[in-house]
PDB file of N, CA and C in Angstrom:
ATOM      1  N   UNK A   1      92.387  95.757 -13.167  1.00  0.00           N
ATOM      2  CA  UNK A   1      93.221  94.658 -13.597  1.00  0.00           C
ATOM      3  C   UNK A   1      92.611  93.354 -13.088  1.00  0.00           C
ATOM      4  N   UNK A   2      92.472  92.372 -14.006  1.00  0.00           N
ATOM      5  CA  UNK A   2      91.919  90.960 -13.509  1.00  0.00           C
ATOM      6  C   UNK A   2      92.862  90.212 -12.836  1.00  0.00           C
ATOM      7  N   UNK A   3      92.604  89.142 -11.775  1.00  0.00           N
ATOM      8  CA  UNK A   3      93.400  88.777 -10.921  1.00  0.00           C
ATOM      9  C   UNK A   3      94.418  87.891 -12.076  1.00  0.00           C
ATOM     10  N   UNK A   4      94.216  87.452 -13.141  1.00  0.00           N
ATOM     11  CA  UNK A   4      94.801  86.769 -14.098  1.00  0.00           C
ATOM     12  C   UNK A   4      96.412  87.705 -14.406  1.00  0.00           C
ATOM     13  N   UNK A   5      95.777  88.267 -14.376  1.00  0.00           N
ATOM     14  CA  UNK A   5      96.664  89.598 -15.094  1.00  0.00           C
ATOM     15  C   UNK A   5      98.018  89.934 -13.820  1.00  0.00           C
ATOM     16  N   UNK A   6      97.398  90.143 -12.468  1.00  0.00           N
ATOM     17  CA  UNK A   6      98.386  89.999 -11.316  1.00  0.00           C
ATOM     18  C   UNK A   6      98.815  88.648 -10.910  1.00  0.00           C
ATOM     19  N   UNK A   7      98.747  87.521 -11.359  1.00  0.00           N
ATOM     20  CA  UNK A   7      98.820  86.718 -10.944  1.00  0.00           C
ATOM     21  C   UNK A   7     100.208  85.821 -11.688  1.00  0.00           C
ATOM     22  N   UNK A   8     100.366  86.387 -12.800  1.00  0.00           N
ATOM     23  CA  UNK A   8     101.274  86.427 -13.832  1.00  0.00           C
ATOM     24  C   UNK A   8     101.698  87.470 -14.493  1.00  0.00           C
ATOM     25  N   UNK A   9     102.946  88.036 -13.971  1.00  0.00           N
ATOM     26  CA  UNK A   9     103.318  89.311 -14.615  1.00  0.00           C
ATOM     27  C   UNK A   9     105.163  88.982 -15.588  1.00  0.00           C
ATOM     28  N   UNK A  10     105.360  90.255 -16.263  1.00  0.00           N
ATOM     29  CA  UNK A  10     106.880  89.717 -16.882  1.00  0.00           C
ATOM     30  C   UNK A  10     107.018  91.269 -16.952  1.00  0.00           C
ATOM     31  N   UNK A  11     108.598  91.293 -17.301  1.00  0.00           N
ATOM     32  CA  UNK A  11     109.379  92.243 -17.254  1.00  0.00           C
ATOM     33  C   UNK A  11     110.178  92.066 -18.330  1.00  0.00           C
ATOM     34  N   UNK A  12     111.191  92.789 -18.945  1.00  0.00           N
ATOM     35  CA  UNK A  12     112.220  92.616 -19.645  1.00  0.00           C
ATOM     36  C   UNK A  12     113.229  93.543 -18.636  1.00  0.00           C
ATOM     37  N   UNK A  13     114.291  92.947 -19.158  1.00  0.00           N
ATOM     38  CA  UNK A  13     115.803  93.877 -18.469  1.00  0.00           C
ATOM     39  C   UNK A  13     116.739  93.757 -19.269  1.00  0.00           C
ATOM     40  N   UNK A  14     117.496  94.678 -18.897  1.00  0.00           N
ATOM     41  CA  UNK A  14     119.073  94.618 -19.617  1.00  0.00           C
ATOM     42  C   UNK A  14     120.019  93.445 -18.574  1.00  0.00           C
ATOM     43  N   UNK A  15     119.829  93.473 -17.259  1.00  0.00           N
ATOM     44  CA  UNK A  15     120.529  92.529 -16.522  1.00  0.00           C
ATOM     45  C   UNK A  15     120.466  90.834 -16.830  1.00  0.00           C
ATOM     46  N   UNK A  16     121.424  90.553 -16.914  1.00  0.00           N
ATOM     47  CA  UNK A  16     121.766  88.570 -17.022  1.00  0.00           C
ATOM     48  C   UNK A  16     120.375  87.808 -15.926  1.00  0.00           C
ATOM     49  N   UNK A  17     119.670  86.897 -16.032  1.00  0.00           N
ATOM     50  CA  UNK A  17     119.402  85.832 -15.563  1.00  0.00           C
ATOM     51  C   UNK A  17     120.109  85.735 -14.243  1.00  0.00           C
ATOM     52  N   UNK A  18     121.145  85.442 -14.208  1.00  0.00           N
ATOM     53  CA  UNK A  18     121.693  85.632 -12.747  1.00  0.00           C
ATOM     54  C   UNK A  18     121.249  86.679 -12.136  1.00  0.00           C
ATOM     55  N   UNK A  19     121.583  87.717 -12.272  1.00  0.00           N
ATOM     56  CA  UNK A  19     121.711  88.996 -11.567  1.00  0.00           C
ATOM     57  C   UNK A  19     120.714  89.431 -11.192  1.00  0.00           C
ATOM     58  N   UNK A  20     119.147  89.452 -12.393  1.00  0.00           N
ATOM     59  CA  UNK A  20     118.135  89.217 -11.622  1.00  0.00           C
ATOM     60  C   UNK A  20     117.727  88.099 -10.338  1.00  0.00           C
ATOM     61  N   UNK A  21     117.631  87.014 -10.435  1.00  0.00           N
ATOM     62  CA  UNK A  21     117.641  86.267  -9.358  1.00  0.00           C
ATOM     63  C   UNK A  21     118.586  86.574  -7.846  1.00  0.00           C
ATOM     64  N   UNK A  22     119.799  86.785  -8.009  1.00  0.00           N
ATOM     65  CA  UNK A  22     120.069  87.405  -6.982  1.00  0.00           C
ATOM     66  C   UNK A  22     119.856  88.497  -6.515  1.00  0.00           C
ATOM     67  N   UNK A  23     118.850  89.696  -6.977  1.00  0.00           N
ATOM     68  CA  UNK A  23     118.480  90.865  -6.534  1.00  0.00           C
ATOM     69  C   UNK A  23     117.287  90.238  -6.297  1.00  0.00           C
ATOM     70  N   UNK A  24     116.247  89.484  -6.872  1.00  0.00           N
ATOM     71  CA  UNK A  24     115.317  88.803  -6.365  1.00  0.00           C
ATOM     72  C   UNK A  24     115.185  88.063  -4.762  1.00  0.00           C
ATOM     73  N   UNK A  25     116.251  87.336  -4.686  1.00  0.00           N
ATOM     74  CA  UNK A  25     116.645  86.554  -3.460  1.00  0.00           C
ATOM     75  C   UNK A  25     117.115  87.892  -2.325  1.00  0.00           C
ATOM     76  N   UNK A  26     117.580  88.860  -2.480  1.00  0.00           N
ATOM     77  CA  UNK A  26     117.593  90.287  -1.376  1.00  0.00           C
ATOM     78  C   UNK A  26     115.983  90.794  -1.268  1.00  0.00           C
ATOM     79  N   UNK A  27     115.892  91.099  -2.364  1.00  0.00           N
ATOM     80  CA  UNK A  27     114.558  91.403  -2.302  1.00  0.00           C
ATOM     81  C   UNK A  27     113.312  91.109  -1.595  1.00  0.00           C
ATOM     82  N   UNK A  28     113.272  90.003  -1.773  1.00  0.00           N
ATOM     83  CA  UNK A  28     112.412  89.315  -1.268  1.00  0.00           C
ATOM     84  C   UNK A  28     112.361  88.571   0.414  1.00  0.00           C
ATOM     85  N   UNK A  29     113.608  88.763   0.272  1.00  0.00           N
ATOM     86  CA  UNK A  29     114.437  88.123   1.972  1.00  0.00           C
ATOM     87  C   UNK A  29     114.313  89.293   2.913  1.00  0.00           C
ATOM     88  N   UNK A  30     114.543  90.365   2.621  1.00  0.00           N
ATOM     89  CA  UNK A  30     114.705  91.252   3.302  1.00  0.00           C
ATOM     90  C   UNK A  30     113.506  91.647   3.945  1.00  0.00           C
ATOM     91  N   UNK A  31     112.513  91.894   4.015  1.00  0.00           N
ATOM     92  CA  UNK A  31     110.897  92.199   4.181  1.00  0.00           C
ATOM     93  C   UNK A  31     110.815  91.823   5.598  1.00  0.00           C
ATOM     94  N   UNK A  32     110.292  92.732   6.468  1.00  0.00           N
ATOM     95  CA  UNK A  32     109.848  92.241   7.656  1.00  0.00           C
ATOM     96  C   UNK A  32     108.200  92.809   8.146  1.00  0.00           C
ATOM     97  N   UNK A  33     107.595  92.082   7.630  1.00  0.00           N
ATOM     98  CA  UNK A  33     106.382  92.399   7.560  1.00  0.00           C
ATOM     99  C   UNK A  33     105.416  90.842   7.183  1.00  0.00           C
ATOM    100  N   UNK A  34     103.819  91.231   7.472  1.00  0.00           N
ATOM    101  CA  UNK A  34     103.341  90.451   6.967  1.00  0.00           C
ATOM    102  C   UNK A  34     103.480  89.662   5.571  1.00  0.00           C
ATOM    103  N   UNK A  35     103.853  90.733   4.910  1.00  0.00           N
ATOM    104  CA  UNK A  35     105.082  89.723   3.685  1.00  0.00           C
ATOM    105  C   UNK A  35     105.893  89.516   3.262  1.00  0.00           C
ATOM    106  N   UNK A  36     106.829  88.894   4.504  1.00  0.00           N
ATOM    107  CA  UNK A  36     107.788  88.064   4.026  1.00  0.00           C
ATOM    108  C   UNK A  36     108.012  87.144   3.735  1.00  0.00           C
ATOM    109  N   UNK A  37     108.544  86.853   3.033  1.00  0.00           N
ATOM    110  CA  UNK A  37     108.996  85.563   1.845  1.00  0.00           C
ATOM    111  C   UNK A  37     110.504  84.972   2.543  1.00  0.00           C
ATOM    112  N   UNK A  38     110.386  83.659   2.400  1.00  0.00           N
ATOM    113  CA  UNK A  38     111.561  83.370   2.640  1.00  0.00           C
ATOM    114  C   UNK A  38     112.243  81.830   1.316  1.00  0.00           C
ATOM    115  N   UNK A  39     113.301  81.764   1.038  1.00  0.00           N
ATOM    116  CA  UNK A  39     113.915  81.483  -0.111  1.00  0.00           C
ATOM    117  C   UNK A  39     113.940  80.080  -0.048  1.00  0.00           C
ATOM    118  N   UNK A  40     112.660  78.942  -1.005  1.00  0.00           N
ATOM    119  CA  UNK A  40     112.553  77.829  -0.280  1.00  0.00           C
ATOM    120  C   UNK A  40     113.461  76.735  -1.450  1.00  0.00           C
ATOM    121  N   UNK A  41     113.224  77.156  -2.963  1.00  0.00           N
ATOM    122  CA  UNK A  41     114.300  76.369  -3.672  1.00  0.00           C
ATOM    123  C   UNK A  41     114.961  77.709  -4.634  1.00  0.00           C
ATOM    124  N   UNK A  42     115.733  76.833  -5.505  1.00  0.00           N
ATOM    125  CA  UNK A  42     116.383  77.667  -6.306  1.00  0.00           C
ATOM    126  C   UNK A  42     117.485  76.692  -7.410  1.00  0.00           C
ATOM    127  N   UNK A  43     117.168  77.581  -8.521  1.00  0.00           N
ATOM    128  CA  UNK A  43     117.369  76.989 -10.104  1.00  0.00           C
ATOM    129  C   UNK A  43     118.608  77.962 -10.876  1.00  0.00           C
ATOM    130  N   UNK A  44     119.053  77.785 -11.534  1.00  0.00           N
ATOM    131  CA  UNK A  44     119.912  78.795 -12.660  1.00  0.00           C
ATOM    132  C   UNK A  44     118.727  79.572 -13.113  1.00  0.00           C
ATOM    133  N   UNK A  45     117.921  79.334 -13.603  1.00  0.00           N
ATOM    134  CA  UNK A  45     116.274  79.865 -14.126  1.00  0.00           C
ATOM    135  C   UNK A  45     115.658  80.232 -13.080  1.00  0.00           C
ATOM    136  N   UNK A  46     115.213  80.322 -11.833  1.00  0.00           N
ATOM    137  CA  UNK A  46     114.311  80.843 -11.145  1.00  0.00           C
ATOM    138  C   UNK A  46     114.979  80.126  -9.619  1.00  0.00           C
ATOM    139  N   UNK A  47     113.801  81.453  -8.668  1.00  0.00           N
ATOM    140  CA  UNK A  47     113.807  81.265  -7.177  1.00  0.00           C
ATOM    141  C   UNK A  47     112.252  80.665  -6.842  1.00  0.00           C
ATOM    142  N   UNK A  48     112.240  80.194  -6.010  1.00  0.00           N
ATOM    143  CA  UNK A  48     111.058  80.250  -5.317  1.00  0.00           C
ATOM    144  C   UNK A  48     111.162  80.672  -3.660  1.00  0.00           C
ATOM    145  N   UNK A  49     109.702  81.194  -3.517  1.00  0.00           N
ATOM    146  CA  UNK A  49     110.051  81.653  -2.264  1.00  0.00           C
ATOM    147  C   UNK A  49     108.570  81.153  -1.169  1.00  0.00           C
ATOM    148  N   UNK A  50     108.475  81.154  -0.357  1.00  0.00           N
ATOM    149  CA  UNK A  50     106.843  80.864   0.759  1.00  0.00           C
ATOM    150  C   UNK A  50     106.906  82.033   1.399  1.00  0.00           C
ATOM    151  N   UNK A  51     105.487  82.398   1.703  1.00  0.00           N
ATOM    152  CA  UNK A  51     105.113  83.439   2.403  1.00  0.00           C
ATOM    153  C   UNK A  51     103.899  83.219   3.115  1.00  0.00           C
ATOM    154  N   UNK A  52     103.239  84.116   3.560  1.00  0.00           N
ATOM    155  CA  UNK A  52     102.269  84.224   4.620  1.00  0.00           C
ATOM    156  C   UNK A  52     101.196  83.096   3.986  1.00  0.00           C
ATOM    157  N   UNK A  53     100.771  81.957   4.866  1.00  0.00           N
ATOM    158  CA  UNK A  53      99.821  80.837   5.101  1.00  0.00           C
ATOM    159  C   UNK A  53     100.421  80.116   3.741  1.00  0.00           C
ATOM    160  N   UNK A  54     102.184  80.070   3.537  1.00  0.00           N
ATOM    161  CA  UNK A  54     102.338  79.023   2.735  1.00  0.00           C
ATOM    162  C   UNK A  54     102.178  79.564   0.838  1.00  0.00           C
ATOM    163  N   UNK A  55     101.810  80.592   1.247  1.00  0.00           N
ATOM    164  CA  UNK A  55     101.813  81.173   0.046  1.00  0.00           C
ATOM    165  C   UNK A  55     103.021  80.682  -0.697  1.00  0.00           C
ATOM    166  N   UNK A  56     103.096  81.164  -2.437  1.00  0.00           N
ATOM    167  CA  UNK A  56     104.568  80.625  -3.251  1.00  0.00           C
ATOM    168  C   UNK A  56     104.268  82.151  -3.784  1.00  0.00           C
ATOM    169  N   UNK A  57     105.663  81.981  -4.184  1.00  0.00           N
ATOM    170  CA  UNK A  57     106.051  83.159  -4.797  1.00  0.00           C
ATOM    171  C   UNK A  57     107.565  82.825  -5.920  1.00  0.00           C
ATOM    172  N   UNK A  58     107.191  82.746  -7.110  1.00  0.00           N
ATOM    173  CA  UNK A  58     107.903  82.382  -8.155  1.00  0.00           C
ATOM    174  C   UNK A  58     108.946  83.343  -9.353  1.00  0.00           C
ATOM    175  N   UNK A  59     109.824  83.684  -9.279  1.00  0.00           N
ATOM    176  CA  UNK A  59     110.980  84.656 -10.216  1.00  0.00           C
ATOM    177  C   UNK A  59     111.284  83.784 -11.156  1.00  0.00           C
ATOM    178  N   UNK A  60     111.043  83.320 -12.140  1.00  0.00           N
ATOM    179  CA  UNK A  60     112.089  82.673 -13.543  1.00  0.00           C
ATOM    180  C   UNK A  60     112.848  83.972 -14.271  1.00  0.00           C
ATOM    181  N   UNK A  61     113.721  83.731 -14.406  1.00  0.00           N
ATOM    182  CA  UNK A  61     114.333  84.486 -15.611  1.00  0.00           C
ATOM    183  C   UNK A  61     115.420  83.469 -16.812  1.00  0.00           C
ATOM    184  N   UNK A  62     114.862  84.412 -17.750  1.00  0.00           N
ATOM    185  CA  UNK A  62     115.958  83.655 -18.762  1.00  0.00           C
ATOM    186  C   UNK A  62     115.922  84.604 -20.037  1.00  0.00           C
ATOM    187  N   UNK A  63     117.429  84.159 -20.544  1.00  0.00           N
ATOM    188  CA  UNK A  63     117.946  84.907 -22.076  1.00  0.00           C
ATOM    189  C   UNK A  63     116.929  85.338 -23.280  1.00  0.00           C
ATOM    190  N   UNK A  64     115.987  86.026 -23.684  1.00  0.00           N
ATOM    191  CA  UNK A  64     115.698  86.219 -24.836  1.00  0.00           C
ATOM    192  C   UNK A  64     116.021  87.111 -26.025  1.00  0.00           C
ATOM    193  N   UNK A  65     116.731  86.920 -26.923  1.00  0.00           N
ATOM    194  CA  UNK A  65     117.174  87.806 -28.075  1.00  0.00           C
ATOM    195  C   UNK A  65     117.868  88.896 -27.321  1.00  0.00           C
ATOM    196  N   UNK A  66     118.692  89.000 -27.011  1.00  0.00           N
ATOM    197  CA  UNK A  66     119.921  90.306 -25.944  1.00  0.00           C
ATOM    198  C   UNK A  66     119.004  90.902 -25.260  1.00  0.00           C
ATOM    199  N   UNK A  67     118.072  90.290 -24.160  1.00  0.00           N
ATOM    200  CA  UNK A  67     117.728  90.731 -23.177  1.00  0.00           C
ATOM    201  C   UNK A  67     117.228  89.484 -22.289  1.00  0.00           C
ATOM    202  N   UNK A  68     116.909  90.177 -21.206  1.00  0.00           N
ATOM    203  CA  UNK A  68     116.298  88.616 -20.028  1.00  0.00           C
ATOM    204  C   UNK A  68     114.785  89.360 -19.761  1.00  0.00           C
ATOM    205  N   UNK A  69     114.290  87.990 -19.977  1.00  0.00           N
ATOM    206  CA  UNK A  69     112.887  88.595 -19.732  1.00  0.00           C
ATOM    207  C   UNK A  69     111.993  87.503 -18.462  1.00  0.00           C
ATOM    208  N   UNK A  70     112.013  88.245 -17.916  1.00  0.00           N
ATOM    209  CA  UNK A  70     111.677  87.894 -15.652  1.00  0.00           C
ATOM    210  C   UNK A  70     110.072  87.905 -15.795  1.00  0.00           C
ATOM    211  N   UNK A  71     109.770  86.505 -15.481  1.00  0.00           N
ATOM    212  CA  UNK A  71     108.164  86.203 -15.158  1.00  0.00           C
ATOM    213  C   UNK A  71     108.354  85.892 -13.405  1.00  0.00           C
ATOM    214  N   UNK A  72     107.116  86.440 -12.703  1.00  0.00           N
ATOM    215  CA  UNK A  72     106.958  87.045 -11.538  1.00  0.00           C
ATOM    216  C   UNK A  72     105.902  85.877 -11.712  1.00  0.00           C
ATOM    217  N   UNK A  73     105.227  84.976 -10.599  1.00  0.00           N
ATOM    218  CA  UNK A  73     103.920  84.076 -10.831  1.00  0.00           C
ATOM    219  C   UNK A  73     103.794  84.077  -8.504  1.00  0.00           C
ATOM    220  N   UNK A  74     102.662  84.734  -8.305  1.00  0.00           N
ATOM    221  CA  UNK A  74     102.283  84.064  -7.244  1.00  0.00           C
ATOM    222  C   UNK A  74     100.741  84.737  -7.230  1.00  0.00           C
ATOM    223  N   UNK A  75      99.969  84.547  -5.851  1.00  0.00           N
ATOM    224  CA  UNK A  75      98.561  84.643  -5.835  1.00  0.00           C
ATOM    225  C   UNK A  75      98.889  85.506  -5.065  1.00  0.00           C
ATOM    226  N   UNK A  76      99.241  85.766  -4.073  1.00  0.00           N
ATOM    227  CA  UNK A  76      98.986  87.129  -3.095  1.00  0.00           C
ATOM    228  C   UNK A  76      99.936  88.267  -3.293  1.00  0.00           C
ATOM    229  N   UNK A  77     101.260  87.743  -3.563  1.00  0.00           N
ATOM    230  CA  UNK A  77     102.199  88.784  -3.517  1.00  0.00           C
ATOM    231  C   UNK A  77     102.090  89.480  -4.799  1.00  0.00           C
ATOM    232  N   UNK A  78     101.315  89.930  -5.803  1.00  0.00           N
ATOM    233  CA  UNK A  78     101.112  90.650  -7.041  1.00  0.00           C
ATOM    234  C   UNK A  78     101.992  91.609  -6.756  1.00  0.00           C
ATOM    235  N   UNK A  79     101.833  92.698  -5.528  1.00  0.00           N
ATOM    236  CA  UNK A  79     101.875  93.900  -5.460  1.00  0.00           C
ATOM    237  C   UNK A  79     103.725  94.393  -5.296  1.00  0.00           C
ATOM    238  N   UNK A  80     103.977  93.053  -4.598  1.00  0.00           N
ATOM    239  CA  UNK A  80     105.259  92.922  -4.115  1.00  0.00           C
ATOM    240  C   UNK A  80     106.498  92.550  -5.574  1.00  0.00           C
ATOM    241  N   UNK A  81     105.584  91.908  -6.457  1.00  0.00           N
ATOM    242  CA  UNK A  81     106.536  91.479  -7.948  1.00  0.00           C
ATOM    243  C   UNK A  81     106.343  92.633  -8.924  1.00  0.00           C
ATOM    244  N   UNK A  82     105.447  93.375  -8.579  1.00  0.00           N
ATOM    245  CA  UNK A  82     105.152  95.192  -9.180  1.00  0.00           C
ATOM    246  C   UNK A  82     106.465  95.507  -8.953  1.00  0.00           C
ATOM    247  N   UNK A  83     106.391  95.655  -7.512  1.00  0.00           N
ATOM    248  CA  UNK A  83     107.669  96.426  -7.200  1.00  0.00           C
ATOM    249  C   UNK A  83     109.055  96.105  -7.277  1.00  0.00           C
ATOM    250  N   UNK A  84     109.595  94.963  -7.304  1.00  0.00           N
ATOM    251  CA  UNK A  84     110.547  94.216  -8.012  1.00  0.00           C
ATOM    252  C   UNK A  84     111.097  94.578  -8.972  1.00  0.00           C
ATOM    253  N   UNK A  85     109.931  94.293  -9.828  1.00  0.00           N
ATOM    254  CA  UNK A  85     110.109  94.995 -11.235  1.00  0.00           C
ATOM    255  C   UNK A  85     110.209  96.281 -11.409  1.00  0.00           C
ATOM    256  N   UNK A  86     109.969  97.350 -10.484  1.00  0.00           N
ATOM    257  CA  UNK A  86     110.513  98.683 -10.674  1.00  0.00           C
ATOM    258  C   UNK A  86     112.200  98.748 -10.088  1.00  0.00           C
ATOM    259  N   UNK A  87     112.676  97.556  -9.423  1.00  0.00           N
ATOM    260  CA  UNK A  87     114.136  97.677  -9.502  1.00  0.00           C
ATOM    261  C   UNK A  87     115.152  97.551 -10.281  1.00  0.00           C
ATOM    262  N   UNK A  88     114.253  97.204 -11.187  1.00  0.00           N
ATOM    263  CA  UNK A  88     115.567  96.286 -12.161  1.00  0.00           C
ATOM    264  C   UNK A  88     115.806  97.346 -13.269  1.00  0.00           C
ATOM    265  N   UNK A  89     116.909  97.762 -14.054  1.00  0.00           N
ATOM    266  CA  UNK A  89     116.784  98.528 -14.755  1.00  0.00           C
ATOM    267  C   UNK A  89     116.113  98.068 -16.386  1.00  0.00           C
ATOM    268  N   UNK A  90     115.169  98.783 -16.846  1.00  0.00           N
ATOM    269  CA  UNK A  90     113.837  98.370 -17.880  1.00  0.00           C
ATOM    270  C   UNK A  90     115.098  98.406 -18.846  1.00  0.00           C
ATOM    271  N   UNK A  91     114.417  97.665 -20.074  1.00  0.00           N
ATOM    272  CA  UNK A  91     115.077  97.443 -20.928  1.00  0.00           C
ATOM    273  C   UNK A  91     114.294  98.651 -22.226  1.00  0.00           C
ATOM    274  N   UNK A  92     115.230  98.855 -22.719  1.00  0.00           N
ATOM    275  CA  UNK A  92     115.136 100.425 -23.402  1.00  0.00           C
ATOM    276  C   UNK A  92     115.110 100.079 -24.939  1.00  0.00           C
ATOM    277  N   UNK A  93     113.628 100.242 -25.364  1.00  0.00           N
ATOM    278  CA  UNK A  93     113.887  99.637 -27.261  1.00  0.00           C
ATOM    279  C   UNK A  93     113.850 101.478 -27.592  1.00  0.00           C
ATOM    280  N   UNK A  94     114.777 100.984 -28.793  1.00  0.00           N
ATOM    281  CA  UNK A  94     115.150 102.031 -29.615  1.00  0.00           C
ATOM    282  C   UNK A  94     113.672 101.863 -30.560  1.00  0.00           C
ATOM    283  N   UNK A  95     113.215 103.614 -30.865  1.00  0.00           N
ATOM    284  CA  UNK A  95     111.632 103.347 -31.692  1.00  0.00           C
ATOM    285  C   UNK A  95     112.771 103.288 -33.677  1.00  0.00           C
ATOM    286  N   UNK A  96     111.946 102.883 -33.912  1.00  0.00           N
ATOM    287  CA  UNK A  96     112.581 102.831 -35.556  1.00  0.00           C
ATOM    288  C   UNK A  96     111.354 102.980 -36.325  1.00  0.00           C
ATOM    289  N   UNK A  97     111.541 104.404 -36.920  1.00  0.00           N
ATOM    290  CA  UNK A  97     110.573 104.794 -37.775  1.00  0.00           C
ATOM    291  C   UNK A  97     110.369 104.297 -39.477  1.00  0.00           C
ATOM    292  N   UNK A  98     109.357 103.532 -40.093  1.00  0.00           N
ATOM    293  CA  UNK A  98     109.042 103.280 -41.203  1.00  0.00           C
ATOM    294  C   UNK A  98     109.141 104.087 -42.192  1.00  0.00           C
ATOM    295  N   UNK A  99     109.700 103.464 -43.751  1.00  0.00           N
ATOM    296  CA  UNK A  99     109.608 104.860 -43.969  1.00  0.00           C
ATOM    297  C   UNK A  99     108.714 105.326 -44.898  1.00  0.00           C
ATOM    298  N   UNK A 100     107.908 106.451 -45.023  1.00  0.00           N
ATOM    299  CA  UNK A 100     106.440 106.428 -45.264  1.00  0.00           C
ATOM    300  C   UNK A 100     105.443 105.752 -46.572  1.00  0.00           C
ATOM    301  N   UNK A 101     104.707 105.482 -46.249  1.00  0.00           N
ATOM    302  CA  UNK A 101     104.036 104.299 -47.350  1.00  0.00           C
ATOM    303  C   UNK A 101     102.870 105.776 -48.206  1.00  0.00           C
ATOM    304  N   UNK A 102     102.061 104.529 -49.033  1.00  0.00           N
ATOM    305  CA  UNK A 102     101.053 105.536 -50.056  1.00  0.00           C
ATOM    306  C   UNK A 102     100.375 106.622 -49.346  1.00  0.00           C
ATOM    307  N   UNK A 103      99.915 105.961 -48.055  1.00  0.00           N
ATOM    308  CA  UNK A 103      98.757 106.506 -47.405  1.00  0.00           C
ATOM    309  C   UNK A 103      99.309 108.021 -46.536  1.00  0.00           C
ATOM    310  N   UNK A 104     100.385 107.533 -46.382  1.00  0.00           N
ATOM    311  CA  UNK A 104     101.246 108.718 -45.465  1.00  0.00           C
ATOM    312  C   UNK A 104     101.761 109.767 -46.676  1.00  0.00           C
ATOM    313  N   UNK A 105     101.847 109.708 -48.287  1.00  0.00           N
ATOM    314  CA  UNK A 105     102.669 110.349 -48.903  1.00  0.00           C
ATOM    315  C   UNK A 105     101.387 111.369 -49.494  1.00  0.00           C
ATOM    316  N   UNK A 106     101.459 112.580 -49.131  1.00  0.00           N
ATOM    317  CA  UNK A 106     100.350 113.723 -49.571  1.00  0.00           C
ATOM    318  C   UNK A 106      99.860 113.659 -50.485  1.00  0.00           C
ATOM    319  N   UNK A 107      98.819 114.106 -51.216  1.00  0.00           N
ATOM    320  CA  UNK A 107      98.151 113.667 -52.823  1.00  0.00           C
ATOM    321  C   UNK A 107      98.573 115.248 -53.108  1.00  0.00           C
ATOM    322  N   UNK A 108      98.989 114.746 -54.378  1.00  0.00           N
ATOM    323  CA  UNK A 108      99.220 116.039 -55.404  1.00  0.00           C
ATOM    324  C   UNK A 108      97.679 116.202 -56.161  1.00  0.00           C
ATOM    325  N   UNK A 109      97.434 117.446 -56.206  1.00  0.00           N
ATOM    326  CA  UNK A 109      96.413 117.996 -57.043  1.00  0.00           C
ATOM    327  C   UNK A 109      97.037 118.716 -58.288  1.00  0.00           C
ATOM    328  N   UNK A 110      96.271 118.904 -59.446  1.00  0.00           N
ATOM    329  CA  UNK A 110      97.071 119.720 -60.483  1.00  0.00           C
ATOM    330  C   UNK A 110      95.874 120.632 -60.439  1.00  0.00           C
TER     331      UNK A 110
END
């Protein structure tokens, strides 16, 4: 994975904008270790947080089409907004099958 790629991550959820952010703000508070984060502003849309040598660590969430979809943005903590995102419960698309075109419909021989 390119550091681009950890450096900016997103999620979708079934949970509100709020609700993420406040599981964000536990989340992230709670840590007693070399990375902890502690909760330096905060928006209806997003937290921010500082961590080890000043580091940032960024949560937005907001409404898209009946779901919230949570962008994660910092430089060191990648590993830590991974795991975040395995708390939240994923948002679940229903598959909807096409229904079959020329290429899919068998050739008749006589």
């Amino acid at each position: 994975m390119h550091q681009s790629q950890r450096t900016l991550q997103e999620f979708r959820t079934t949970l509100s904008p709020a609700e993420v952010l406040e599981q964000a703000k536990t989340f992230f508070s709670r840590r007693n270790s070399i990375y902890a984060t502690f909760l330096e502003h905060e928006s209806p849309t997003h937290v921010a947080f500082r961590g080890q040598g000043g580091e940032e660590l960024i949560i937005g969430a907001t409404t898209h089409k009946n779901e919230t979809l949570v962008t994660g943005s910092t430089y060191l903590f990648d590993m830590q907004v991974a795991r975040f995102f395995t708390t939240l419960p994923a948002l679940e698309f229903a598959e909807m099958m096409l229904p079959p075109g020329p290429a899919d419909t068998p050739a008749v021989t006589a």
